[in-house]
C-alpha atoms as a PDB file:
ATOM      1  CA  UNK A   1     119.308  92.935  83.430  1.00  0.00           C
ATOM      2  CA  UNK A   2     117.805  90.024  82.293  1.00  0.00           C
ATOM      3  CA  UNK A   3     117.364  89.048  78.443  1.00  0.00           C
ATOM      4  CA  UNK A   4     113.772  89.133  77.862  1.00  0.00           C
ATOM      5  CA  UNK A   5     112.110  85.604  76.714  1.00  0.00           C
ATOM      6  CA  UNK A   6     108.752  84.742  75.197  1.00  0.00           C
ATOM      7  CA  UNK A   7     106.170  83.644  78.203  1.00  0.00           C
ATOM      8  CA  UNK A   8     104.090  80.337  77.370  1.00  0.00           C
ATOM      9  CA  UNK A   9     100.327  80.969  77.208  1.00  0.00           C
ATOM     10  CA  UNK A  10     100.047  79.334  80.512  1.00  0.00           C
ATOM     11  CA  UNK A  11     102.531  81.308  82.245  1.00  0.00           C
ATOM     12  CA  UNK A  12     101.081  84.686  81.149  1.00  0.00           C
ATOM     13  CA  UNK A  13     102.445  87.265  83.991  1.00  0.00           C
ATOM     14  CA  UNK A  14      99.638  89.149  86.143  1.00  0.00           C
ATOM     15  CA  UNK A  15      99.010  92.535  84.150  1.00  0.00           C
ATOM     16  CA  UNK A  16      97.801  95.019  87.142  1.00  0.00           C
ATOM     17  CA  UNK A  17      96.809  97.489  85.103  1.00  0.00           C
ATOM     18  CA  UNK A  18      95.618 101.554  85.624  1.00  0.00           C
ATOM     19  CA  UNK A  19      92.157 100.309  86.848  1.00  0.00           C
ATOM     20  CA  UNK A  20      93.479  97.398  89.770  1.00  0.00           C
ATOM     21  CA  UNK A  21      95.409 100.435  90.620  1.00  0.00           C
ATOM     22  CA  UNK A  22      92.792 103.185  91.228  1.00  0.00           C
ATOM     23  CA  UNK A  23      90.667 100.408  93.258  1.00  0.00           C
ATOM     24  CA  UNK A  24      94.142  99.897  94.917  1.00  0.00           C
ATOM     25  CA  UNK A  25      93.788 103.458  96.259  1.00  0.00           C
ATOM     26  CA  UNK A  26      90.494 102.910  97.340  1.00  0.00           C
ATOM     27  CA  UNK A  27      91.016 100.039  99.426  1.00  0.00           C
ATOM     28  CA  UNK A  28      94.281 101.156 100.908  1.00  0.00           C
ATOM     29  CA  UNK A  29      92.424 104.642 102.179  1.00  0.00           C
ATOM     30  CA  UNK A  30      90.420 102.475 103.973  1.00  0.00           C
ATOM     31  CA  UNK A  31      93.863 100.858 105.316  1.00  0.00           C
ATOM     32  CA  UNK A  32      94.798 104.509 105.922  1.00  0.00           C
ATOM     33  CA  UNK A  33      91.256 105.322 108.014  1.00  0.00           C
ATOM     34  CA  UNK A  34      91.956 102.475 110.308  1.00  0.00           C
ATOM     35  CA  UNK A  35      95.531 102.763 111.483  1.00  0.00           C
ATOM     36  CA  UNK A  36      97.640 104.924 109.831  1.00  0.00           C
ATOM     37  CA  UNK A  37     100.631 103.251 110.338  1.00  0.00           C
ATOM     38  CA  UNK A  38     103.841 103.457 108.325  1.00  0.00           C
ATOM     39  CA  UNK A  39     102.956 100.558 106.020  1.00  0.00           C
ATOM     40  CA  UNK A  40      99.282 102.271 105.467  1.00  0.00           C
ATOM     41  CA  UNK A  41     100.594 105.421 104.153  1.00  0.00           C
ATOM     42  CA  UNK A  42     103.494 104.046 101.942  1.00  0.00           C
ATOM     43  CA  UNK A  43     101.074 101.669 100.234  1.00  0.00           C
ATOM     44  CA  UNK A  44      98.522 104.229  99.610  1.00  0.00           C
ATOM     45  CA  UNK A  45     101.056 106.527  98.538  1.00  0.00           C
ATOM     46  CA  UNK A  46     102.785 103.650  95.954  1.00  0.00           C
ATOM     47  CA  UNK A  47      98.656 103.091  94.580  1.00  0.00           C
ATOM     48  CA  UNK A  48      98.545 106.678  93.873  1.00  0.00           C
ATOM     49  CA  UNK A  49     102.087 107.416  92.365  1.00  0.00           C
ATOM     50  CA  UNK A  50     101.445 104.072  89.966  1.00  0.00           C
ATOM     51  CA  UNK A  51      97.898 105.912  88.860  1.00  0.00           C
ATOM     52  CA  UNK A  52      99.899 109.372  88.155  1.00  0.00           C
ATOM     53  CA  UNK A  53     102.471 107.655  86.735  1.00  0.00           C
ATOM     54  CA  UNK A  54     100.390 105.628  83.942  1.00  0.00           C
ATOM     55  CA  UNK A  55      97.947 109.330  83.589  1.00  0.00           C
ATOM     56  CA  UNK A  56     101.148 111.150  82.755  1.00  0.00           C
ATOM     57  CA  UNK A  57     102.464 108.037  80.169  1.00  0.00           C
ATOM     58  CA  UNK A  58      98.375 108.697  78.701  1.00  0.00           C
ATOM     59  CA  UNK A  59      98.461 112.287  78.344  1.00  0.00           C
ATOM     60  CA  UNK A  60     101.311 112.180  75.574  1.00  0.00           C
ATOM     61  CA  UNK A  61      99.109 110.152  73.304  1.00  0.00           C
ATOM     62  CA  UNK A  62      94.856 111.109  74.512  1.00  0.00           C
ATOM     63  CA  UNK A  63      94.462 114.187  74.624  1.00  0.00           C
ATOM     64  CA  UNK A  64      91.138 113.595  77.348  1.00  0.00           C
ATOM     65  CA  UNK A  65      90.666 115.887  80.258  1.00  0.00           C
ATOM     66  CA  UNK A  66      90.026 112.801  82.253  1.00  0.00           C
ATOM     67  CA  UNK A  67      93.795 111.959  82.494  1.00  0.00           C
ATOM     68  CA  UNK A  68      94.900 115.186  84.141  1.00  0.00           C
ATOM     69  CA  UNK A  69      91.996 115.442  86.506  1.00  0.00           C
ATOM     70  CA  UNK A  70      92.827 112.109  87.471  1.00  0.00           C
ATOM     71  CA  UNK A  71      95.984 113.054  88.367  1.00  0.00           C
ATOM     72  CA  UNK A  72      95.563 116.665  90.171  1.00  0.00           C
ATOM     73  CA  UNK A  73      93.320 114.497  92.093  1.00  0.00           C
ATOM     74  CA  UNK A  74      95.474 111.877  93.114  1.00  0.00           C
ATOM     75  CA  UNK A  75      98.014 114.621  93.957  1.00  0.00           C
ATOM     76  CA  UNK A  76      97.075 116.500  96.342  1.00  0.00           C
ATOM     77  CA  UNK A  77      96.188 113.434  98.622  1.00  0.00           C
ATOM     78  CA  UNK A  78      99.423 112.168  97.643  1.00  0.00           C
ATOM     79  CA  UNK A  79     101.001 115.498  99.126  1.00  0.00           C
ATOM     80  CA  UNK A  80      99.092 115.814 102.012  1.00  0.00           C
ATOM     81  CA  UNK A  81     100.024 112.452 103.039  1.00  0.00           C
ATOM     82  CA  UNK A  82     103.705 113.563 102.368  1.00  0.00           C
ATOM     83  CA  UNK A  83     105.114 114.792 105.878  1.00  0.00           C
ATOM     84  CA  UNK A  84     103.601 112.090 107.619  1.00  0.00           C
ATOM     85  CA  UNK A  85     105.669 109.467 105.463  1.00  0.00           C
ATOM     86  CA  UNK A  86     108.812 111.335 106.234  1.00  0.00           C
ATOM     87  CA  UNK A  87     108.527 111.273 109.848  1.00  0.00           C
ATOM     88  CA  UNK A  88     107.646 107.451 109.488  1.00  0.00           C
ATOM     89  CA  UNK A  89     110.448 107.159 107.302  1.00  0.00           C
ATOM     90  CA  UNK A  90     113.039 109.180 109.266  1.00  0.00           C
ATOM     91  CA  UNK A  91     112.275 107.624 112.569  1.00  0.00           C
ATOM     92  CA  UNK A  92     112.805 104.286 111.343  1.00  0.00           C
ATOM     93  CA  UNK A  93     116.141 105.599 109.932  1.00  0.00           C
ATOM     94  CA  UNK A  94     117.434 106.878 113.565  1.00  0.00           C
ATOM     95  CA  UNK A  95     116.475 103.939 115.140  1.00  0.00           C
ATOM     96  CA  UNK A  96     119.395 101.577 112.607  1.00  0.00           C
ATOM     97  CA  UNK A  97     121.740 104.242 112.619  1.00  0.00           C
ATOM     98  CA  UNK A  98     121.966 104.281 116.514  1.00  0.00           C
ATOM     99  CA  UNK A  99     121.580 102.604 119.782  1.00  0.00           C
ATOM    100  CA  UNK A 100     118.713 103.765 122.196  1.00  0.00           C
ATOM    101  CA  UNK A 101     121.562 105.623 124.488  1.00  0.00           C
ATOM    102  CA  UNK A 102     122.896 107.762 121.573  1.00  0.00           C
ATOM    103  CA  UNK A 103     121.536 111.130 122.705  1.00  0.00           C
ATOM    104  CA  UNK A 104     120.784 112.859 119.198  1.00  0.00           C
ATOM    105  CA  UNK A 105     118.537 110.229 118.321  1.00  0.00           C
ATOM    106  CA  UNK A 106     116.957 110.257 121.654  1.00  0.00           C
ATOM    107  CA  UNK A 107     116.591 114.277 120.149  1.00  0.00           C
ATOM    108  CA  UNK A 108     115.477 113.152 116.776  1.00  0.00           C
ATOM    109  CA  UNK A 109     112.315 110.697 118.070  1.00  0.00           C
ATOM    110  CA  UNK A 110     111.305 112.782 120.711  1.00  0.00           C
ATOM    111  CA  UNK A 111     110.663 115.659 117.943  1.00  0.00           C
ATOM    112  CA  UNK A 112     109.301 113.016 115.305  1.00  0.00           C
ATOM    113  CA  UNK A 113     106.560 111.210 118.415  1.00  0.00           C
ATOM    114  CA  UNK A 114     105.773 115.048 119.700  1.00  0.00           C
ATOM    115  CA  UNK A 115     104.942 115.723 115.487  1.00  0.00           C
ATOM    116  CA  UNK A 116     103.294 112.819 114.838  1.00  0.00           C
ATOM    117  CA  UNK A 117      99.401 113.332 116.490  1.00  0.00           C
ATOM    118  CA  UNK A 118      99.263 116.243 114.497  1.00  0.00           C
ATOM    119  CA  UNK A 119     100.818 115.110 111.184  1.00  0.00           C
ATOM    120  CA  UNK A 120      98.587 111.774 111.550  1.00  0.00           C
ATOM    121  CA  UNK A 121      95.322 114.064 111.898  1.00  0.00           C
ATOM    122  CA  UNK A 122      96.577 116.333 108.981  1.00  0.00           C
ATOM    123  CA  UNK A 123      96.655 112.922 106.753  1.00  0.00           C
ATOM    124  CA  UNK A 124      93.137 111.716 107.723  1.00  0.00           C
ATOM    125  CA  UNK A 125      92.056 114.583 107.147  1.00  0.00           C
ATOM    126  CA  UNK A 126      93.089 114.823 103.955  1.00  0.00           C
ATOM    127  CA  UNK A 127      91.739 111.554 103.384  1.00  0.00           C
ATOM    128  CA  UNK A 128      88.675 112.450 104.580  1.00  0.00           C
ATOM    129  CA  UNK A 129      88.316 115.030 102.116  1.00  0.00           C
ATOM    130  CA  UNK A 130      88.997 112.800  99.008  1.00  0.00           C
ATOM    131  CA  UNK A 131      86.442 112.246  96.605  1.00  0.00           C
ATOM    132  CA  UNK A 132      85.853 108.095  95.771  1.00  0.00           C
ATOM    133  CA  UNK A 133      82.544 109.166  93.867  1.00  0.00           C
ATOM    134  CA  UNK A 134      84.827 111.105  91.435  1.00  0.00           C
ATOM    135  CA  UNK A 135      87.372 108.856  91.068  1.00  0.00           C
ATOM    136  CA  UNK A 136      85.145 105.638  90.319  1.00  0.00           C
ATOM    137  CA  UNK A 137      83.859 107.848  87.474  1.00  0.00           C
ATOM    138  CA  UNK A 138      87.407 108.454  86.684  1.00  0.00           C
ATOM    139  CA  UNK A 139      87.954 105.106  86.780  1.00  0.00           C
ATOM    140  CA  UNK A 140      85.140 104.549  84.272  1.00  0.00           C
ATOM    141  CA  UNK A 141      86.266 106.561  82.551  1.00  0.00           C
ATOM    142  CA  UNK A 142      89.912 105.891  81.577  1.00  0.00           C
ATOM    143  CA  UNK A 143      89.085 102.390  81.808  1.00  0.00           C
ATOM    144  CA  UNK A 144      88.140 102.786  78.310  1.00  0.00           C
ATOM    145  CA  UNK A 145      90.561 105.616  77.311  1.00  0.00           C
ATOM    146  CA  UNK A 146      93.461 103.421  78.236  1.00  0.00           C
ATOM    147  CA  UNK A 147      92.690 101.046  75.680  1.00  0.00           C
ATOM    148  CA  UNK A 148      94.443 103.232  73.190  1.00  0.00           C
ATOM    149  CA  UNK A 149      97.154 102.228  74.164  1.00  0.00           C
ATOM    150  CA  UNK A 150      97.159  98.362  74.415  1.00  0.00           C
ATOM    151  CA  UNK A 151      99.379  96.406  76.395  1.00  0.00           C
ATOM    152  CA  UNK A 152     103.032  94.784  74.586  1.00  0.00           C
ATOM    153  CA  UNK A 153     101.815  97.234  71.573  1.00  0.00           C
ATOM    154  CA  UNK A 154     104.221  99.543  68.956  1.00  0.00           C
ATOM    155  CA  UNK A 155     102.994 102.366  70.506  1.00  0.00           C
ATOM    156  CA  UNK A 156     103.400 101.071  74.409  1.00  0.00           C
ATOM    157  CA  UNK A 157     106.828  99.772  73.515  1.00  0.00           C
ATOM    158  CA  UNK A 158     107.546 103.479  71.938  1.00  0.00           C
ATOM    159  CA  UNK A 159     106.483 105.432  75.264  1.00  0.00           C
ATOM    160  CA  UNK A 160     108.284 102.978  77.462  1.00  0.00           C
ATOM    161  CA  UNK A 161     111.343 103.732  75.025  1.00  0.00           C
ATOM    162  CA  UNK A 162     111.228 107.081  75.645  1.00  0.00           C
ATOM    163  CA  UNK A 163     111.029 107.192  79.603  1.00  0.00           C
ATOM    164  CA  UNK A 164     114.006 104.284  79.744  1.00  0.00           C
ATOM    165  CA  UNK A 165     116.199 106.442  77.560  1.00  0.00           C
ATOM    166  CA  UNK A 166     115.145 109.685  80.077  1.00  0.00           C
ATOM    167  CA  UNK A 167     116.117 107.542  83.187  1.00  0.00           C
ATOM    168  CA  UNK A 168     119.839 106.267  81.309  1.00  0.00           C
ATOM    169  CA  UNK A 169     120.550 109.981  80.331  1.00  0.00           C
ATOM    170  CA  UNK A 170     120.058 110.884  83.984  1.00  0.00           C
ATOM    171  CA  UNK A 171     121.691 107.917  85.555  1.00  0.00           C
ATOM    172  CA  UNK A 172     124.480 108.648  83.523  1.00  0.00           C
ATOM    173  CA  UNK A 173     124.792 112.278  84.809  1.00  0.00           C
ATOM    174  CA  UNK A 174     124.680 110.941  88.873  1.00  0.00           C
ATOM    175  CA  UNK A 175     127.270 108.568  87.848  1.00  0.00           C
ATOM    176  CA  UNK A 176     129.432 111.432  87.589  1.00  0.00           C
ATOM    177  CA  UNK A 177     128.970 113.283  90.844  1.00  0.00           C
ATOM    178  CA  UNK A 178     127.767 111.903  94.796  1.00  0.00           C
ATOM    179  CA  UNK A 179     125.447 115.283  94.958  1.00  0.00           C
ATOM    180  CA  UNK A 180     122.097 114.716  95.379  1.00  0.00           C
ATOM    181  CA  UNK A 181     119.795 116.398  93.293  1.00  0.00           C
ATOM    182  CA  UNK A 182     121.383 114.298  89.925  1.00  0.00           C
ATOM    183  CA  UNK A 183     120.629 111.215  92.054  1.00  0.00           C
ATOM    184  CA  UNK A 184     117.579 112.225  93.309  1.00  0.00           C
ATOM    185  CA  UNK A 185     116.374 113.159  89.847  1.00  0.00           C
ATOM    186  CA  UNK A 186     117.214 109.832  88.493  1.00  0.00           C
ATOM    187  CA  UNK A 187     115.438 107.978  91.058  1.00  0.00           C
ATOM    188  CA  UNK A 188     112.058 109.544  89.584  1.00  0.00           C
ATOM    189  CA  UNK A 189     112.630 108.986  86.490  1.00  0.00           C
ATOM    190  CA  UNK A 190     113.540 104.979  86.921  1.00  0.00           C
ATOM    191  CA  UNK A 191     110.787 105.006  88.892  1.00  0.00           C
ATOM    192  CA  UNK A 192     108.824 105.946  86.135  1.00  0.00           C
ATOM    193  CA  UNK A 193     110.215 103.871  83.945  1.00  0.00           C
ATOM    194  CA  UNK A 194     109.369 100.883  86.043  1.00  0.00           C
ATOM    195  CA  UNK A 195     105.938 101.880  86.533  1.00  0.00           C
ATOM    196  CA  UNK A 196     105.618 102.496  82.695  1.00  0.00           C
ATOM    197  CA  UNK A 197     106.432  98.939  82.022  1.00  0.00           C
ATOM    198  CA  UNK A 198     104.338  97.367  84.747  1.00  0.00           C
ATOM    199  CA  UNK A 199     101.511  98.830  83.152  1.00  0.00           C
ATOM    200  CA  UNK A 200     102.312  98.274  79.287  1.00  0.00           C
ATOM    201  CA  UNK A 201     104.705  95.778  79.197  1.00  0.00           C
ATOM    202  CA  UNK A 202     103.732  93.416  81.444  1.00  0.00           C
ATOM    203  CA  UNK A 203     105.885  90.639  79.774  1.00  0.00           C
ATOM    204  CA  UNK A 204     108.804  92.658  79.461  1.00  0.00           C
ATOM    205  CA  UNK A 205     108.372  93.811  83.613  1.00  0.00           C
ATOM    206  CA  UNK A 206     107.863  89.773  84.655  1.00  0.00           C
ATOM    207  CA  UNK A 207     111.818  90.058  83.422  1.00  0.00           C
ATOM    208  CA  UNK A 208     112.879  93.158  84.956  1.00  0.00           C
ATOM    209  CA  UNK A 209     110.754  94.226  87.600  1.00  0.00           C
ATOM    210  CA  UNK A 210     112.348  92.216  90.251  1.00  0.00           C
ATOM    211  CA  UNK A 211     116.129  94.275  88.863  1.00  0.00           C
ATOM    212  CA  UNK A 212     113.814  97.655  88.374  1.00  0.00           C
ATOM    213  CA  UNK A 213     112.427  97.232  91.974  1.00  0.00           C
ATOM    214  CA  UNK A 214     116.187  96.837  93.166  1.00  0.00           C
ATOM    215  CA  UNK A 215     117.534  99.283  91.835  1.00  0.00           C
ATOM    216  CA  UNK A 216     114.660 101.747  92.600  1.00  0.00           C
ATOM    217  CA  UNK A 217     114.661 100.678  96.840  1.00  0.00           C
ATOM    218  CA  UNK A 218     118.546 101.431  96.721  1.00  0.00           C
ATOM    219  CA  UNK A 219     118.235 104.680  95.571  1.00  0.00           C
ATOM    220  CA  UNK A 220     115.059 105.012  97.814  1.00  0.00           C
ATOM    221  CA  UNK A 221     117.265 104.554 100.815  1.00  0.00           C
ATOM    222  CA  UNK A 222     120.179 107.635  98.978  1.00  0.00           C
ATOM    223  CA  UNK A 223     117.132 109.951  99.292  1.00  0.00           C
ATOM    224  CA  UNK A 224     116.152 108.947 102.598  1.00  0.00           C
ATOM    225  CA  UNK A 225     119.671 109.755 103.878  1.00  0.00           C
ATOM    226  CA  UNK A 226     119.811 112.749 102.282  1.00  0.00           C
ATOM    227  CA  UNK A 227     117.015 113.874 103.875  1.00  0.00           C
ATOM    228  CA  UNK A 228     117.730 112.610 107.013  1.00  0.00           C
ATOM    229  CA  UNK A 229     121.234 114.650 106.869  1.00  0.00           C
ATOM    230  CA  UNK A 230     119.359 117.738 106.178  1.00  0.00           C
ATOM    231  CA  UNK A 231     117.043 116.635 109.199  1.00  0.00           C
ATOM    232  CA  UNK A 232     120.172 116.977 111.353  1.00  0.00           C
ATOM    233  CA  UNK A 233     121.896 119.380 110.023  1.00  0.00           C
ATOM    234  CA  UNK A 234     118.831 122.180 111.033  1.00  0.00           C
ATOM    235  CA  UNK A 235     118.785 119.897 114.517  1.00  0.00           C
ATOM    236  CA  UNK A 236     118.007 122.357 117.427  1.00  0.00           C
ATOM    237  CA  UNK A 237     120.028 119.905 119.197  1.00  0.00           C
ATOM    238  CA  UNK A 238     122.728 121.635 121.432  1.00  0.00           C
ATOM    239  CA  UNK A 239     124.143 119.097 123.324  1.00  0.00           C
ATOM    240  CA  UNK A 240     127.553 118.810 121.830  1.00  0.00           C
ATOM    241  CA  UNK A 241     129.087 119.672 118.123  1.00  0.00           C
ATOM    242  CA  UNK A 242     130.532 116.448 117.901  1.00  0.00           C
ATOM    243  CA  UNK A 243     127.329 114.500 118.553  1.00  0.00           C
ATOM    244  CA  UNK A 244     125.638 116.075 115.332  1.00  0.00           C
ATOM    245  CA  UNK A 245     129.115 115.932 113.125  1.00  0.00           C
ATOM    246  CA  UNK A 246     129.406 112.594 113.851  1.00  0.00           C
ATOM    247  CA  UNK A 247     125.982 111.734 113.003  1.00  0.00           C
ATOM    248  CA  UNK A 248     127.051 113.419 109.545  1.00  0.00           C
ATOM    249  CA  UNK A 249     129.562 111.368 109.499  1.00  0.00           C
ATOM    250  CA  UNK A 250     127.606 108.029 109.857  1.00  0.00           C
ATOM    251  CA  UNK A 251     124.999 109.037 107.616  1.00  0.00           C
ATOM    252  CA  UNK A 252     127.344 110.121 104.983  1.00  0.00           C
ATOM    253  CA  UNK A 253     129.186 106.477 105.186  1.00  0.00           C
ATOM    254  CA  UNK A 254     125.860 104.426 104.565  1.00  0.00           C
ATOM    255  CA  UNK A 255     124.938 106.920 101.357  1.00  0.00           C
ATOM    256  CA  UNK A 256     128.478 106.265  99.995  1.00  0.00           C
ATOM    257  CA  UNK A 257     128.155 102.200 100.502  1.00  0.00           C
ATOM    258  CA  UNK A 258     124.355 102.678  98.510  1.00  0.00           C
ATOM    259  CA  UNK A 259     126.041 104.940  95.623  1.00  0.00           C
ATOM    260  CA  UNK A 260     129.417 102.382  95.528  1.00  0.00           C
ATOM    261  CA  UNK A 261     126.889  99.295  95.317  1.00  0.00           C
ATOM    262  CA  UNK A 262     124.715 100.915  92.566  1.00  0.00           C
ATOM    263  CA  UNK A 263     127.724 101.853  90.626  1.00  0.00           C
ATOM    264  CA  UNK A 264     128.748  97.722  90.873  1.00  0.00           C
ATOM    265  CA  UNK A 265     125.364  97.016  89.603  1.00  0.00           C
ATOM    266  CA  UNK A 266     124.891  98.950  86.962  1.00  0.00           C
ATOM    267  CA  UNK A 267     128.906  99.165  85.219  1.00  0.00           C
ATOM    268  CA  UNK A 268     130.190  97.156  82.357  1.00  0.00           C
ATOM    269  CA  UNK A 269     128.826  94.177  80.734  1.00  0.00           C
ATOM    270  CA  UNK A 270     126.587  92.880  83.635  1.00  0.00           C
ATOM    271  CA  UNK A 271     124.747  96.624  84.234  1.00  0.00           C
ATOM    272  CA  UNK A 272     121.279  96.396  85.170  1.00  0.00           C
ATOM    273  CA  UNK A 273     120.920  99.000  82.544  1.00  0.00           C
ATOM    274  CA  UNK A 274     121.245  96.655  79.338  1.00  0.00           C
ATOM    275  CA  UNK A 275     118.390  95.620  78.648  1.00  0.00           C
END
């Protein structure tokens, strides 16, 4: 990863900090209320998870009830928008594995499009059901608490510290197996570390984020095929044995090329990791 360097005064990076974040959510429910579509609900989901993120960075150091009702808030529409992304996701993931003739994933997006109507009502009506009067005051609110923690400071670099050295720890651990919880549990945790330094070290993220980001979409797509492989596996499909093994098969090749080109990125002296 990149050396960090000293940013001129005139080439400051944008700092989007907690509060463009929880009007982020705001304007991407109404995104949401309109169509939602699979690029509504991922970027309402990606608003929320940066507000939880920063809340649970906040709690360590302010002890304010405003930070955890923030987030139990923020999590249960972030849940009930949850089976709605993973249709969107896996049906997107059937149509590049396979050609439209391939009969399991005729299977596969005939159950996702028969799902759908219901799991897009389920998600608006979650939405529905949000409270924006409660989280403006939030956002009053923690406006101000956030402060205590002031961006590029000691005490920002220390909690960004501790989440980087949570996420090596478990990257090392996936490193030594192709299982998927390991890898799945590292993915949160650099995920949190990424959104940790977005919000406090903004000039330390202008030189990683774009490396952060990278790494965090490949290992994105490792959990998307491990769900999609569990997808398959409970397949009511019947049509033939070899239909669903190779489908296994496939999906197990394209995890394996994500975990090989992760390993290239982030071994020896040019690792992602040293920063």
């Amino acid at each position: 990863m990149a050396t960090v360097t000293t940013l001129s005064s005139g080439s400051r990076p944008e700092h989007r900090g907690l509060s463009f974040w929880m009007d982020r959510v705001i304007k991407e429910m109404e995104n949401l209320r309109s169509s939602p579509d699979t690029g509504a609900v991922h970027d309402l989901r990606v608003a929320i998870r940066r507000c939880r993120s920063v809340a649970a960075v906040m709690e360590e150091v302010d002890p304010d009830p405003a930070w955890p009702a923030m987030r139990k808030v923020a999590r249960k529409l972030f849940r009930g928008l949850g089976a709605l992304r993973d249709a969107q996701v896996m049906d997107e993931w059937v149509k590049k594995l396979a050609p439209e003739t391939d009969p399991v994933r005729t299977h596969l997006q005939t159950a996702f499009e028969s799902n759908e109507p219901t799991l897009r009502e389920n998600a608006l009506r979650v939405a529905d059901r949000f409270d924006q009067k409660s989280w403006k005051r939030l956002d009053r609110t923690l406006r101000q608490r956030s402060r205590l923690v002031p961006a590029g400071s000691l005490a920002a670099e220390c909690l960004a510290l501790e989440r980087f050295e949570t996420a090596r720890d478990l990257h090392a651990k996936a490193l030594r197996t192709e299982k998927s919880k390991p890898w799945h549990a590292m993915r949160i945790a650099l995920k949190r570390f990424r959104y940790t330094v977005e919000n406090l070290l903004p000039e330390h993220y202008a030189a990683w984020g774009d490396n952060l980001k990278r790494l965090q979409d490949m290992l994105g797509e490792v959990h998307d095929l491990d769900v999609l492989a569990e997808v398959v596996r409970k397949s009511d499909f019947l049509e033939t044995e070899d239909s669903l093994k190779l489908w296994q098969e496939i999906i197990g090749r394209e995890r394996h090329e994500r975990i090989e080109t992760y390993r290239q990125l982030t071994l020896g002296k040019t690792s992602l990791w040293n920063i």
